[in-house]
C-alpha atoms as a PDB file:
ATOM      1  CA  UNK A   1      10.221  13.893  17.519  1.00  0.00           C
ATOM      2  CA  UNK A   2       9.209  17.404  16.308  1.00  0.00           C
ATOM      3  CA  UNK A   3      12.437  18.166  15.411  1.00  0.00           C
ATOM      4  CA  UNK A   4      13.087  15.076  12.678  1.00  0.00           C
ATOM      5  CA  UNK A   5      10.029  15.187  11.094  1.00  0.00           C
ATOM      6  CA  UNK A   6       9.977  18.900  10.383  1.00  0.00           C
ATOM      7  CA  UNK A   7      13.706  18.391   8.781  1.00  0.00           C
ATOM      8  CA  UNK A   8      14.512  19.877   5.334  1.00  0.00           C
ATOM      9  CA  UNK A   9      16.923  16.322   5.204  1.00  0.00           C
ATOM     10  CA  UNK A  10      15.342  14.479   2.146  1.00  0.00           C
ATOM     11  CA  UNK A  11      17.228  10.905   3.604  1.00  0.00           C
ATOM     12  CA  UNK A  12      15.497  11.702   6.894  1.00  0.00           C
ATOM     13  CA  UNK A  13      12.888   8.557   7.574  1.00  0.00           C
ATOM     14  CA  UNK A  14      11.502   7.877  10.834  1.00  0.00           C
ATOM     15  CA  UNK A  15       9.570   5.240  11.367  1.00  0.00           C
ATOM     16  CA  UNK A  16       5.569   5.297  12.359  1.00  0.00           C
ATOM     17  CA  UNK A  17       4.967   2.695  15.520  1.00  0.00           C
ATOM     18  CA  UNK A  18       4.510  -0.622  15.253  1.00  0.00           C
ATOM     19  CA  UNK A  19       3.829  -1.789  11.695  1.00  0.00           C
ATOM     20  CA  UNK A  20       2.244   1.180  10.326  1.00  0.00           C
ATOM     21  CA  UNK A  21       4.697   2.413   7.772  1.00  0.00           C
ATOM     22  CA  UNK A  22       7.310   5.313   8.246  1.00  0.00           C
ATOM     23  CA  UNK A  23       7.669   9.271   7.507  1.00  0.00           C
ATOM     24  CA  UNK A  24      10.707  11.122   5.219  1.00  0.00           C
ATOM     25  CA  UNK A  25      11.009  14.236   3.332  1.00  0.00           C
ATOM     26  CA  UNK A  26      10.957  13.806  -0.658  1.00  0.00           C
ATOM     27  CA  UNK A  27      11.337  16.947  -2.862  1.00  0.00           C
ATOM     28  CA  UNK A  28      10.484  19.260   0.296  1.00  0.00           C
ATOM     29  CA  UNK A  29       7.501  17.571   1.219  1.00  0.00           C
ATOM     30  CA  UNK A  30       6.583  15.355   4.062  1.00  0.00           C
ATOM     31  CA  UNK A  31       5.776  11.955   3.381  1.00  0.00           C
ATOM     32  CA  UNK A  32       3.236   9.803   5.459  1.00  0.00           C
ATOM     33  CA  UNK A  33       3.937   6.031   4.018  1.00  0.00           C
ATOM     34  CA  UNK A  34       0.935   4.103   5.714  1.00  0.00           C
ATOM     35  CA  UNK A  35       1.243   0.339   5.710  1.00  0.00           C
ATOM     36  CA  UNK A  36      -1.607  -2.068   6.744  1.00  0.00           C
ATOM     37  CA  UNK A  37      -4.723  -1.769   8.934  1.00  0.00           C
ATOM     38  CA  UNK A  38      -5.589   1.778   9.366  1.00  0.00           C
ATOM     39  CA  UNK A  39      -8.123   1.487  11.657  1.00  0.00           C
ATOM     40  CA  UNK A  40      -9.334   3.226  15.128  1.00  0.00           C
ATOM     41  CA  UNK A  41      -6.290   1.096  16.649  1.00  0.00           C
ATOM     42  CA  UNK A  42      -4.069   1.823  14.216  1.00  0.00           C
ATOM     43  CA  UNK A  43      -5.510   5.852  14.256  1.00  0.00           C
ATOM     44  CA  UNK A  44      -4.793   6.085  17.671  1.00  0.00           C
ATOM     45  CA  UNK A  45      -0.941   5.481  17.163  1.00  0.00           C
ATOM     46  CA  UNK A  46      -0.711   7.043  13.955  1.00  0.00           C
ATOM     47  CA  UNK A  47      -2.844  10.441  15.001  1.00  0.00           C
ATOM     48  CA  UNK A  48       0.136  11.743  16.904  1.00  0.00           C
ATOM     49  CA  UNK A  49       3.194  11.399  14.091  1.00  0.00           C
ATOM     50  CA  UNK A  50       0.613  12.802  12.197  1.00  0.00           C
ATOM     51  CA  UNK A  51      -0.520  15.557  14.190  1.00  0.00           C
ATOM     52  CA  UNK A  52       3.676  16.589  14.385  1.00  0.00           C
ATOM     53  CA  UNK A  53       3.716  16.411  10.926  1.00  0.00           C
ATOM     54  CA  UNK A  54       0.869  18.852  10.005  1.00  0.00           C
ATOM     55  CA  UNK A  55       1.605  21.336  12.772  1.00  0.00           C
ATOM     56  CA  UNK A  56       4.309  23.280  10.308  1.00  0.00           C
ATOM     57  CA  UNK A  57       3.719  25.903   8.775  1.00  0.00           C
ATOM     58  CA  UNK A  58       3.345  26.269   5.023  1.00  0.00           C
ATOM     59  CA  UNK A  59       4.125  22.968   5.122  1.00  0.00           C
ATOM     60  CA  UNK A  60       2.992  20.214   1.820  1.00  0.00           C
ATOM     61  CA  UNK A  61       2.266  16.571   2.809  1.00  0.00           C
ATOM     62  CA  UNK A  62       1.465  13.458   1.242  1.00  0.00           C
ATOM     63  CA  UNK A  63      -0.509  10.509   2.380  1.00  0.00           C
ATOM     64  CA  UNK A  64       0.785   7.660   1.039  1.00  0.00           C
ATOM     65  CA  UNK A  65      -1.953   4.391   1.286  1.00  0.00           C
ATOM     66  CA  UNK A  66      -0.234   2.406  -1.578  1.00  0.00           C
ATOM     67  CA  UNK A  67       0.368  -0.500   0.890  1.00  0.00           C
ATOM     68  CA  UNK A  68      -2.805  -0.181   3.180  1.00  0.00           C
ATOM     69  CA  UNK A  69      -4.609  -3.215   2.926  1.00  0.00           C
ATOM     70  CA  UNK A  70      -7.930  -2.335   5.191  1.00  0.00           C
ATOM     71  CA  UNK A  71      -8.940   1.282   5.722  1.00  0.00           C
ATOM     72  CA  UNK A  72     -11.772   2.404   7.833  1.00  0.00           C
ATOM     73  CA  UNK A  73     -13.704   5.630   8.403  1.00  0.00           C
ATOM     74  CA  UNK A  74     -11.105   5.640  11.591  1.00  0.00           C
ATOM     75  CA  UNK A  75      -8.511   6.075   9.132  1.00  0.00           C
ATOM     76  CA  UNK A  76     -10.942   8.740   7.401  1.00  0.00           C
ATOM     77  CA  UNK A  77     -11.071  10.661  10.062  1.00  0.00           C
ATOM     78  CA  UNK A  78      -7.133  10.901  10.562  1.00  0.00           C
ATOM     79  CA  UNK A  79      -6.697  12.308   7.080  1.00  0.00           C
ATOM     80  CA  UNK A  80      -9.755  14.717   7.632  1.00  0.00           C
ATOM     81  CA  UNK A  81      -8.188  16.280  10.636  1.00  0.00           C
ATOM     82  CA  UNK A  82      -4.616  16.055   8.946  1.00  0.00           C
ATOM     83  CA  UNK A  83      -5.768  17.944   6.314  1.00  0.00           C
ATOM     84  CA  UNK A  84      -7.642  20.462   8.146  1.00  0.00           C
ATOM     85  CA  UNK A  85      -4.694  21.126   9.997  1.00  0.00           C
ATOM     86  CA  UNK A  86      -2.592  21.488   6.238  1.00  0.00           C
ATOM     87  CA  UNK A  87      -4.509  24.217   5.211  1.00  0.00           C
ATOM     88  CA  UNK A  88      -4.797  26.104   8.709  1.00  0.00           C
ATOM     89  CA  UNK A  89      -1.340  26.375   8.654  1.00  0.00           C
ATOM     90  CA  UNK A  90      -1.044  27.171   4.618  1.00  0.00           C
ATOM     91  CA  UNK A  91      -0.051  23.930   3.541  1.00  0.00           C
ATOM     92  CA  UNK A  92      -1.199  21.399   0.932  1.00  0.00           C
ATOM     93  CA  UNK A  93      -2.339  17.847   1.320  1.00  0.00           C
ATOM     94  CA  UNK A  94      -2.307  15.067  -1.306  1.00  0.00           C
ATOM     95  CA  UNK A  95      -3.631  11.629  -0.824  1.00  0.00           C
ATOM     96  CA  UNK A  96      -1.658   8.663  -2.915  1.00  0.00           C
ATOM     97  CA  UNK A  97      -4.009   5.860  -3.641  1.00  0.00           C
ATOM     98  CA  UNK A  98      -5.684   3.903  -6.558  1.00  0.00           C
ATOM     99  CA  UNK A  99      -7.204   0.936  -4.451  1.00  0.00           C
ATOM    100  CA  UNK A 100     -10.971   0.892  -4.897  1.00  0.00           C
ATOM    101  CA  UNK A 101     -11.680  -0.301  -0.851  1.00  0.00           C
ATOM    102  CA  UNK A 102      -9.900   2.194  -0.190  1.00  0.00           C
ATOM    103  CA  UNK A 103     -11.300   5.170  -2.198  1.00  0.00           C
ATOM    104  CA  UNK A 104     -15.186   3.508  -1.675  1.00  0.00           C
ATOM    105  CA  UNK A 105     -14.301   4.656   2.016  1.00  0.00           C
ATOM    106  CA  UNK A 106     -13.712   8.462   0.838  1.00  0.00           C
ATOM    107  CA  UNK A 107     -17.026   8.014  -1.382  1.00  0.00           C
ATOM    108  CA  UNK A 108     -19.209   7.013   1.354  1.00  0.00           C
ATOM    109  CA  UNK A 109     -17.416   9.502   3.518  1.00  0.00           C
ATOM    110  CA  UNK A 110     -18.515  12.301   0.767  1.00  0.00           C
ATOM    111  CA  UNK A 111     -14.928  13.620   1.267  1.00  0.00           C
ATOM    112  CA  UNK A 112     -13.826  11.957  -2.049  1.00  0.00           C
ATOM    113  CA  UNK A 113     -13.666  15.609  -4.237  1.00  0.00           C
ATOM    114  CA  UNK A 114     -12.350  16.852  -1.326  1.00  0.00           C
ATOM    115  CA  UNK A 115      -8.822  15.540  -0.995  1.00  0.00           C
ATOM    116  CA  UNK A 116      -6.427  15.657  -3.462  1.00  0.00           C
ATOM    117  CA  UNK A 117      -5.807  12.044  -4.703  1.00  0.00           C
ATOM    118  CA  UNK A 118      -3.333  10.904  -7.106  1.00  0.00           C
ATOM    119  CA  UNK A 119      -2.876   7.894  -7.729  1.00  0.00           C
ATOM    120  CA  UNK A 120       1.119   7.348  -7.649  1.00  0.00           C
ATOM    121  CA  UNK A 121       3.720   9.287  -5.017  1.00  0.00           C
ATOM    122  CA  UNK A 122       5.388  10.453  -8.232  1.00  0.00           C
ATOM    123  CA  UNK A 123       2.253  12.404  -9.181  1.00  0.00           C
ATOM    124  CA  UNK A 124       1.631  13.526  -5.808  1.00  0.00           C
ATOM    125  CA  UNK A 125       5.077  14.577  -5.649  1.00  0.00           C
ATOM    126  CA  UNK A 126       4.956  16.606  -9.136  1.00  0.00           C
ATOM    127  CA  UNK A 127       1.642  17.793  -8.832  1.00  0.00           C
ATOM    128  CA  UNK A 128       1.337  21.656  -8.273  1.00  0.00           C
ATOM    129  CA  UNK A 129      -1.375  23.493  -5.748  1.00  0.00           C
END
């Protein structure tokens, strides 16, 4: 699995399990697409594709949650590791999402300023360190 993910192939996609989205490469960055319930069931599946992911060094990832439709502090706690382990390996990590559900959960988290969200992939993909 290691192998795929860290891939400089920018058609590479590999899919998360079960519902929960799917992982490529787009303009040498890793892309997380989440899809539906992120929450401690879906965290549990989720934390180890993620955890391959963020293991590279100097490595930039984005979190897509453009089609999550529930996200708990479960899920909050995925990207708070994942982005821990971004930056102890030199990395970046971006967070796409403009829902307000969503972003209410990173405000009563207090890990809102924190992350760097943008609100489209395009601008996550564009934006510099």
């Amino acid at each position: 699995m290691a192998e795929g993910l860290t891939s400089r192939s920018s058609d590479l996609r590999a899919p998360l399990p079960g519902p929960f989205g799917q992982v490529y490469r787009s303009q040498e960055r890793t892309v997380v697409e989440l899809h539906g319930e992120i929450d401690i069931a879906a965290a549990t599946l989720v934390g180890a594709y993620l955890d391959v992911v963020t293991a590279v060094r100097e490595h930039d990832v984005v979190v897509d949650l453009t089609h999550v439709a529930f996200f708990d502090c479960s899920g909050l706690a995925l990207l708070c590791r994942a982005r821990r382990r971004v930056a102890e390996n030199g990395g970046r990590l971006w967070v796409v999402c403009d829902q307000s559900p969503v972003l209410r959960v990173f405000r009563a988290g207090g890990v809102l300023d924190v992350f760097r969200t943008v609100p489209t992939l395009e601008a996550a993909l564009a934006a510099q360190a």
